[in-house]
PDB file of N, CA and C in Angstrom:
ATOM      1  N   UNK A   1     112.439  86.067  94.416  1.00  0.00           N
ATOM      2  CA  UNK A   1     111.650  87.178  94.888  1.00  0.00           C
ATOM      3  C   UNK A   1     110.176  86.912  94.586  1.00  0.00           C
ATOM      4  N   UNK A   2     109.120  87.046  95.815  1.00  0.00           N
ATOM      5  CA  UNK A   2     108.143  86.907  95.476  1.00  0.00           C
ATOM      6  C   UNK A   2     107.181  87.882  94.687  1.00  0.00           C
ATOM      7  N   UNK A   3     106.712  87.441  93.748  1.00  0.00           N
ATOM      8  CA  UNK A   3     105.507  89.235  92.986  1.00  0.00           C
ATOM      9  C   UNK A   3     104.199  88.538  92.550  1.00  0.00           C
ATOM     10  N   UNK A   4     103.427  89.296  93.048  1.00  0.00           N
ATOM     11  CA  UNK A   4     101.888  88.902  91.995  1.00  0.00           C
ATOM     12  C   UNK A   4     101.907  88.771  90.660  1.00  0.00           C
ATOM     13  N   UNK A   5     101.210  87.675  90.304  1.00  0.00           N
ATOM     14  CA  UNK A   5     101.073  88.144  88.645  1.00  0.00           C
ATOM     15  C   UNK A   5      99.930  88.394  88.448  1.00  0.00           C
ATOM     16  N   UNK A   6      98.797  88.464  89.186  1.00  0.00           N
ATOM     17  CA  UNK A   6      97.618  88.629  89.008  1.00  0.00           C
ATOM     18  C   UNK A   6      96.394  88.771  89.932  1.00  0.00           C
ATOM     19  N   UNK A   7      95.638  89.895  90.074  1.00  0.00           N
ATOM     20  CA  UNK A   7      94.536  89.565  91.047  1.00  0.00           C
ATOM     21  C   UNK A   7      93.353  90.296  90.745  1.00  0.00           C
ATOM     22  N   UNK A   8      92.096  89.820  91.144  1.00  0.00           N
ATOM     23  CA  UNK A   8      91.334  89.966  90.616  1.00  0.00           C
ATOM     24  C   UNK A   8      90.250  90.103  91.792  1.00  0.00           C
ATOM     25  N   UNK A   9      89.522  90.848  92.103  1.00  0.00           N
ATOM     26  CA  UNK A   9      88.265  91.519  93.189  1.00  0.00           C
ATOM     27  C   UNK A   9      87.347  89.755  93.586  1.00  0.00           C
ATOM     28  N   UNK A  10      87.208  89.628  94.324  1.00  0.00           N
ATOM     29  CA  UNK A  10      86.185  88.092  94.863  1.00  0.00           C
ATOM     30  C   UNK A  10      84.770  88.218  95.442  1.00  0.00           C
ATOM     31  N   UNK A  11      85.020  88.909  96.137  1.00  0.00           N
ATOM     32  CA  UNK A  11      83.856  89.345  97.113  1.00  0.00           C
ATOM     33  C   UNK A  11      84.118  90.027  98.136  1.00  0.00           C
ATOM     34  N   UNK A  12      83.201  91.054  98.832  1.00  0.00           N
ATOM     35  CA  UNK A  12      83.704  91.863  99.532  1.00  0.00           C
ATOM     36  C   UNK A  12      85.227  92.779  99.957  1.00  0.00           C
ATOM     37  N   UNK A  13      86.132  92.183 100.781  1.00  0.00           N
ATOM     38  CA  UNK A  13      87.015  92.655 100.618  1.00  0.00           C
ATOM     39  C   UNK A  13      88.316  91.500 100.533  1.00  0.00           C
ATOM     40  N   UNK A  14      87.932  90.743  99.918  1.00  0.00           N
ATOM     41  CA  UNK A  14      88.997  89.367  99.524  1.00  0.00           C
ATOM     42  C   UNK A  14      89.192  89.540  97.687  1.00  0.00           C
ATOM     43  N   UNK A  15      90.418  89.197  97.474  1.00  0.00           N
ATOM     44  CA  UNK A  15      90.866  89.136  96.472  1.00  0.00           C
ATOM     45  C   UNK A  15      91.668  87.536  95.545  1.00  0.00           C
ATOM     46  N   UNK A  16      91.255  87.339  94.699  1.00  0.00           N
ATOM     47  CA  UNK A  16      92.133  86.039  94.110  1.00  0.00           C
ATOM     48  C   UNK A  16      93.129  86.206  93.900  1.00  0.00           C
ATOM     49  N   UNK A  17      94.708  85.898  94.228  1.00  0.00           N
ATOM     50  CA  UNK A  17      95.624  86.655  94.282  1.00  0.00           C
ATOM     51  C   UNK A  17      96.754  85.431  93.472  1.00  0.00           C
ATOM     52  N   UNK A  18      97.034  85.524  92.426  1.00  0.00           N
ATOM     53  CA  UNK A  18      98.643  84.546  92.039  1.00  0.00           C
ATOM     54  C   UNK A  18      99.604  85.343  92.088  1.00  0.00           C
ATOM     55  N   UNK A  19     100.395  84.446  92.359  1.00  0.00           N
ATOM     56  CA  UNK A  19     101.906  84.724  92.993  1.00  0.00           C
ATOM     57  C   UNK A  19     102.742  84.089  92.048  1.00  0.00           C
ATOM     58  N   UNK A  20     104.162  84.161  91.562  1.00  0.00           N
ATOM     59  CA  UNK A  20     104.933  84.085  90.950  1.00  0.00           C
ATOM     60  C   UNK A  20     105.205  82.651  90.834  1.00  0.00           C
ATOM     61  N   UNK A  21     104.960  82.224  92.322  1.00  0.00           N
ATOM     62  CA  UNK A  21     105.266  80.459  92.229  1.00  0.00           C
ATOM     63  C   UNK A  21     104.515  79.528  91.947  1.00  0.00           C
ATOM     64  N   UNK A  22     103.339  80.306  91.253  1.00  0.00           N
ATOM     65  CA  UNK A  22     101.603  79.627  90.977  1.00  0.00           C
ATOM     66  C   UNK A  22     100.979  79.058  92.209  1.00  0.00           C
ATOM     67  N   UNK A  23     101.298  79.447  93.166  1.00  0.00           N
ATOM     68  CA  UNK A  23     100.134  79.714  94.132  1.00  0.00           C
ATOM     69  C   UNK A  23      99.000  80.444  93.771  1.00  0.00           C
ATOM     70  N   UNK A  24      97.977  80.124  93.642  1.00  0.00           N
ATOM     71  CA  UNK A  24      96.720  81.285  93.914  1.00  0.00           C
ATOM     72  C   UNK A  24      95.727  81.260  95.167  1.00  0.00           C
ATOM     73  N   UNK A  25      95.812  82.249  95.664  1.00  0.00           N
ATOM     74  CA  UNK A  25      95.246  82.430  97.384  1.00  0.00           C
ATOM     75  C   UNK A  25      94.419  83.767  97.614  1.00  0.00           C
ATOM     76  N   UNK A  26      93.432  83.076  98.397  1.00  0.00           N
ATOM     77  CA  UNK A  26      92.215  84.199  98.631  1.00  0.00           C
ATOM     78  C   UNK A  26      92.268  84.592  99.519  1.00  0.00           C
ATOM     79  N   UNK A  27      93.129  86.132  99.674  1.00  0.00           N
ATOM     80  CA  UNK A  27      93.449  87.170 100.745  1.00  0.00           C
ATOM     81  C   UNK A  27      92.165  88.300 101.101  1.00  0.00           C
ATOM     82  N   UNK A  28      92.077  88.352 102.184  1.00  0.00           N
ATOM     83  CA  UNK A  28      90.817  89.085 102.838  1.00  0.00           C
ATOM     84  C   UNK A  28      91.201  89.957 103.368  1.00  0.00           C
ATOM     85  N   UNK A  29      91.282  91.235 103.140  1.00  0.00           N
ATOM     86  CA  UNK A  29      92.235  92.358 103.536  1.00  0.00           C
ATOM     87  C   UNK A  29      90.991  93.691 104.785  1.00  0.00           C
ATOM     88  N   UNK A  30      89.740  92.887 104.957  1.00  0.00           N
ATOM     89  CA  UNK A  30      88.827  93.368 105.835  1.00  0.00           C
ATOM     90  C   UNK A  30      89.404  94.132 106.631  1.00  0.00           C
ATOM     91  N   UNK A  31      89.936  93.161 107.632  1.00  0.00           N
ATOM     92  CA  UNK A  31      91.044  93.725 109.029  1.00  0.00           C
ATOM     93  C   UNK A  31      91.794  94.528 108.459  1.00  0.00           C
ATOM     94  N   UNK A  32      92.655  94.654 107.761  1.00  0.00           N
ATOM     95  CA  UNK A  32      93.909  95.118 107.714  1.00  0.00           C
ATOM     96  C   UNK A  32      93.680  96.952 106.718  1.00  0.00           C
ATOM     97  N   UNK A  33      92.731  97.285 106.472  1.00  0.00           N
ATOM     98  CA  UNK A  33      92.071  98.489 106.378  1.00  0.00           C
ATOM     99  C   UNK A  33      92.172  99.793 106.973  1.00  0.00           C
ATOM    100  N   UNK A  34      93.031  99.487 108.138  1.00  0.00           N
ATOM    101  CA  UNK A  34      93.323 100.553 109.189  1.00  0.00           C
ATOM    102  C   UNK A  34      94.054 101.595 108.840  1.00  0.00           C
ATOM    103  N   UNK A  35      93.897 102.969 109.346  1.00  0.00           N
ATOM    104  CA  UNK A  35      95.265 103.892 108.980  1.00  0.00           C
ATOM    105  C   UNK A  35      94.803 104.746 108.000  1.00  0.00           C
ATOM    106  N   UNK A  36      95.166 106.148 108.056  1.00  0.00           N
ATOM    107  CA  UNK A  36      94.633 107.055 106.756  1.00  0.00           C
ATOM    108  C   UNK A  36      95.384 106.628 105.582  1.00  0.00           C
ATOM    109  N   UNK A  37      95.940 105.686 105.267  1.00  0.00           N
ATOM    110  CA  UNK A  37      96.538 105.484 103.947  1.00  0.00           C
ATOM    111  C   UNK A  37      95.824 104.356 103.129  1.00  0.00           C
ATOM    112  N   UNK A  38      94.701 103.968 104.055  1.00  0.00           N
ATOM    113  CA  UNK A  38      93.856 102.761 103.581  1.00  0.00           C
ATOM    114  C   UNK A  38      92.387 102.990 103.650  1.00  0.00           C
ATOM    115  N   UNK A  39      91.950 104.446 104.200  1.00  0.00           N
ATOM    116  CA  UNK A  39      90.411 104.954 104.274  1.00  0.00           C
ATOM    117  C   UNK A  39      90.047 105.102 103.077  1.00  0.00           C
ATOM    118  N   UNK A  40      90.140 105.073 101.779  1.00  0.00           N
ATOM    119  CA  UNK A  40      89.483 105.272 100.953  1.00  0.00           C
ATOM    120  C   UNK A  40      89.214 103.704 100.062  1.00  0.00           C
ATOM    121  N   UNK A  41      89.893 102.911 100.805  1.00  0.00           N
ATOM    122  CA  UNK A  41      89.624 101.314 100.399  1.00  0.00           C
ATOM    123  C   UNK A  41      88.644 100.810 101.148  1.00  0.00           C
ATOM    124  N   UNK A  42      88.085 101.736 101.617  1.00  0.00           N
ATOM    125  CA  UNK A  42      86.671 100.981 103.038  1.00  0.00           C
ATOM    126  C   UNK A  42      85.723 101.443 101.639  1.00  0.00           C
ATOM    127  N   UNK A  43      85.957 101.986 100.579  1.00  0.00           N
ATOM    128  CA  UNK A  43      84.803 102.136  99.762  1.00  0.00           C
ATOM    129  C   UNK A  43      84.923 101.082  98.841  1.00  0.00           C
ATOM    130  N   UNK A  44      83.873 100.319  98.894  1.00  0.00           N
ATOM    131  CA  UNK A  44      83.699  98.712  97.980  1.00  0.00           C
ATOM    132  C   UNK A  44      84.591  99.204  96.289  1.00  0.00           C
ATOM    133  N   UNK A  45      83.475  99.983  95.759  1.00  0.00           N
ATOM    134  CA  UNK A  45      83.633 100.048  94.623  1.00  0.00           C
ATOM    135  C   UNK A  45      85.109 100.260  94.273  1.00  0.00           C
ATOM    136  N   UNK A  46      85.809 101.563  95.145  1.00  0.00           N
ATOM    137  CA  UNK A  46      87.454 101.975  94.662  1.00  0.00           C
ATOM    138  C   UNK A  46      87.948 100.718  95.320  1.00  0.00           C
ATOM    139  N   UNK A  47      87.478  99.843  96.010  1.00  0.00           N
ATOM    140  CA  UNK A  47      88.593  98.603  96.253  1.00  0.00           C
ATOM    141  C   UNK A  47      88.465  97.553  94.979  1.00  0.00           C
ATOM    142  N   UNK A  48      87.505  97.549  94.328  1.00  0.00           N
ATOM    143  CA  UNK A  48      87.160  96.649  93.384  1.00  0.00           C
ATOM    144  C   UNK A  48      88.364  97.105  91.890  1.00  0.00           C
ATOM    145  N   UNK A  49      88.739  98.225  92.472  1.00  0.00           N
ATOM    146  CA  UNK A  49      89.753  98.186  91.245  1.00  0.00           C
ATOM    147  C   UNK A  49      91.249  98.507  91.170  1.00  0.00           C
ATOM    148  N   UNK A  50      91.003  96.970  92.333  1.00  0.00           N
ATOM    149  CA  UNK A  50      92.917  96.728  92.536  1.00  0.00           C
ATOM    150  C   UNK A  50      93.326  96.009  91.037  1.00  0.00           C
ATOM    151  N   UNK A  51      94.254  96.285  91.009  1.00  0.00           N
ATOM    152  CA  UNK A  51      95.231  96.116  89.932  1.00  0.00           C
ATOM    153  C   UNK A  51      96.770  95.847  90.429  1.00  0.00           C
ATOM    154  N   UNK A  52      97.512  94.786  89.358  1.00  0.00           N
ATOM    155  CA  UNK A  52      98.853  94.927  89.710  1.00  0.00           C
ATOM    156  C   UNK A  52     100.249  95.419  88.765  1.00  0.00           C
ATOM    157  N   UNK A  53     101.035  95.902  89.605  1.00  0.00           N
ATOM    158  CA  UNK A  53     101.929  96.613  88.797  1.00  0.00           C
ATOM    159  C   UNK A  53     103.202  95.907  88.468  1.00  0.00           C
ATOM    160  N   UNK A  54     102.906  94.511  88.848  1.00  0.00           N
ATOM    161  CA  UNK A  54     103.748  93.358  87.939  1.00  0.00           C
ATOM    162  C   UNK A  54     104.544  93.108  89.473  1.00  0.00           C
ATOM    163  N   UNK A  55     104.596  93.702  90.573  1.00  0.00           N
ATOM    164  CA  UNK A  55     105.218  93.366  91.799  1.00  0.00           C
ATOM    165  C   UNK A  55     104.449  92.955  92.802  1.00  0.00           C
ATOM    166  N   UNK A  56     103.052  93.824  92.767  1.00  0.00           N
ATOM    167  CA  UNK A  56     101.780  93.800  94.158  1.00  0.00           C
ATOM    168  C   UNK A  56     100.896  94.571  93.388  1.00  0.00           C
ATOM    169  N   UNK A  57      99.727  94.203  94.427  1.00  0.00           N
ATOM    170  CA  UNK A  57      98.535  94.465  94.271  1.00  0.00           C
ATOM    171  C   UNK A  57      99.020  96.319  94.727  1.00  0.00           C
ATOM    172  N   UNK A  58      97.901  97.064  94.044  1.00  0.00           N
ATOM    173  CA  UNK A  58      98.317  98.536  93.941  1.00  0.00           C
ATOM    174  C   UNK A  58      96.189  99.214  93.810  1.00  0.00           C
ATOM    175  N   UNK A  59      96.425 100.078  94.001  1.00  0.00           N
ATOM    176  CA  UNK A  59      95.373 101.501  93.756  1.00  0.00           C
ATOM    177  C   UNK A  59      95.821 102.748  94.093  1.00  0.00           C
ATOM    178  N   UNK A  60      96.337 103.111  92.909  1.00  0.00           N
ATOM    179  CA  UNK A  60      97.127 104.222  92.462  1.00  0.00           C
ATOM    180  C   UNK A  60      98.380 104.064  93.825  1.00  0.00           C
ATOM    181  N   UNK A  61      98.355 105.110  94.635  1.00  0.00           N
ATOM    182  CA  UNK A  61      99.258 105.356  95.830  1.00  0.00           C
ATOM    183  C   UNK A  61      99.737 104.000  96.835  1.00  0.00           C
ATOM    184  N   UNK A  62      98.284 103.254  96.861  1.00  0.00           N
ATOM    185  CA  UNK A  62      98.282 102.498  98.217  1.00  0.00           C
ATOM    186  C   UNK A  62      98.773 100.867  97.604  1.00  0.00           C
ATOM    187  N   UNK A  63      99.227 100.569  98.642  1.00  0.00           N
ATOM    188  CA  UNK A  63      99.849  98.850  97.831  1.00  0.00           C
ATOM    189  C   UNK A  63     100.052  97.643  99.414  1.00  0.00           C
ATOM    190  N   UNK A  64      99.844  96.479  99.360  1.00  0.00           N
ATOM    191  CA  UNK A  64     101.050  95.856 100.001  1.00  0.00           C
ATOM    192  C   UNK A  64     101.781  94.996  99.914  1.00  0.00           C
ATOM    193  N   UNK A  65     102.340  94.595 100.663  1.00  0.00           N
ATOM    194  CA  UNK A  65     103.995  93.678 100.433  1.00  0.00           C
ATOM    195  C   UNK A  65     103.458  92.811  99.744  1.00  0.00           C
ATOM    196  N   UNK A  66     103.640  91.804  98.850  1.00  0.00           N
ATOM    197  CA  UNK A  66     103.299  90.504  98.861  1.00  0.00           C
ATOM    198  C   UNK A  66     103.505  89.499  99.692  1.00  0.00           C
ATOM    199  N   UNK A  67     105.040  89.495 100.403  1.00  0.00           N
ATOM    200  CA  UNK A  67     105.535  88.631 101.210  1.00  0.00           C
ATOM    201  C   UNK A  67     103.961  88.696 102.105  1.00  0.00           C
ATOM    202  N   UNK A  68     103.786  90.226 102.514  1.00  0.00           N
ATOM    203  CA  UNK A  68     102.337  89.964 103.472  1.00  0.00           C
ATOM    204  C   UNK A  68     101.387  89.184 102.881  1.00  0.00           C
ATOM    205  N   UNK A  69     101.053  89.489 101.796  1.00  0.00           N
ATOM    206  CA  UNK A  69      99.547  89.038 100.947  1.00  0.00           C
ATOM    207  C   UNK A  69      99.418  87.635 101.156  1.00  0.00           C
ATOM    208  N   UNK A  70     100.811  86.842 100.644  1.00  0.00           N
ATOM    209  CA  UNK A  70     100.913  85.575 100.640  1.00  0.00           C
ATOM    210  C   UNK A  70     101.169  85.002 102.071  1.00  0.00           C
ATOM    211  N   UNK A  71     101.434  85.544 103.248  1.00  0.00           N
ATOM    212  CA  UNK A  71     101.254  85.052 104.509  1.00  0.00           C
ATOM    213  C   UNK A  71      99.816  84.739 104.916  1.00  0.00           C
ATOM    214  N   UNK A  72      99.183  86.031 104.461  1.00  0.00           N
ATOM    215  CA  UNK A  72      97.702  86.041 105.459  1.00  0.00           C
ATOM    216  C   UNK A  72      96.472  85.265 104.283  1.00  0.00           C
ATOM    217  N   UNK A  73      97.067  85.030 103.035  1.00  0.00           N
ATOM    218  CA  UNK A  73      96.466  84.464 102.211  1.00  0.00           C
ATOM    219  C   UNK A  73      96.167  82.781 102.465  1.00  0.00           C
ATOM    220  N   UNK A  74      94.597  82.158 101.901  1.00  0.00           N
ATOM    221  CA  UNK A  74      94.468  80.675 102.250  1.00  0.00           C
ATOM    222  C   UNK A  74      94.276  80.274 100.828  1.00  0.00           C
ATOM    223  N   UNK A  75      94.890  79.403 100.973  1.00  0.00           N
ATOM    224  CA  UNK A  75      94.448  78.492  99.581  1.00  0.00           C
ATOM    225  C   UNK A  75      93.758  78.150  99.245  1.00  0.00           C
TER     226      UNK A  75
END
């Protein structure tokens, strides 16, 4: 099963992201912002304090898959 172990804010709206299999990949979640469940992540600062809950990247309510993270993620 794939899970984050760690991620950490990069720049703008990309994140350093490790994954369970020690991959670490810099996911840019710009695009993918859409939808009232993700409008309050268009604000820099509350995106700057993603955190993970030992499965995915999280802010409070809002989260996503990893399987996604690590698709759209580049090495």
């Amino acid at each position: 099963m794939l899970k984050v172990q760690s991620v950490k804010h990069d720049k703008e709206y990309c994140l350093v992201v490790v994954f369970n299999d020690g991959k670490k990949k810099i996911v840019d979640l710009k695009e993918h912002l859409w939808g009232d469940a993700f409008v309050k992540l268009k604000d820099i600062e509350v995106f700057k304090m993603v955190s993970t809950d030992g499965y995915t990247i999280c802010w409070d309510e809002v989260d996503f898959a990893p399987e996604f993270l690590y698709q759209i993620g580049k090495e």
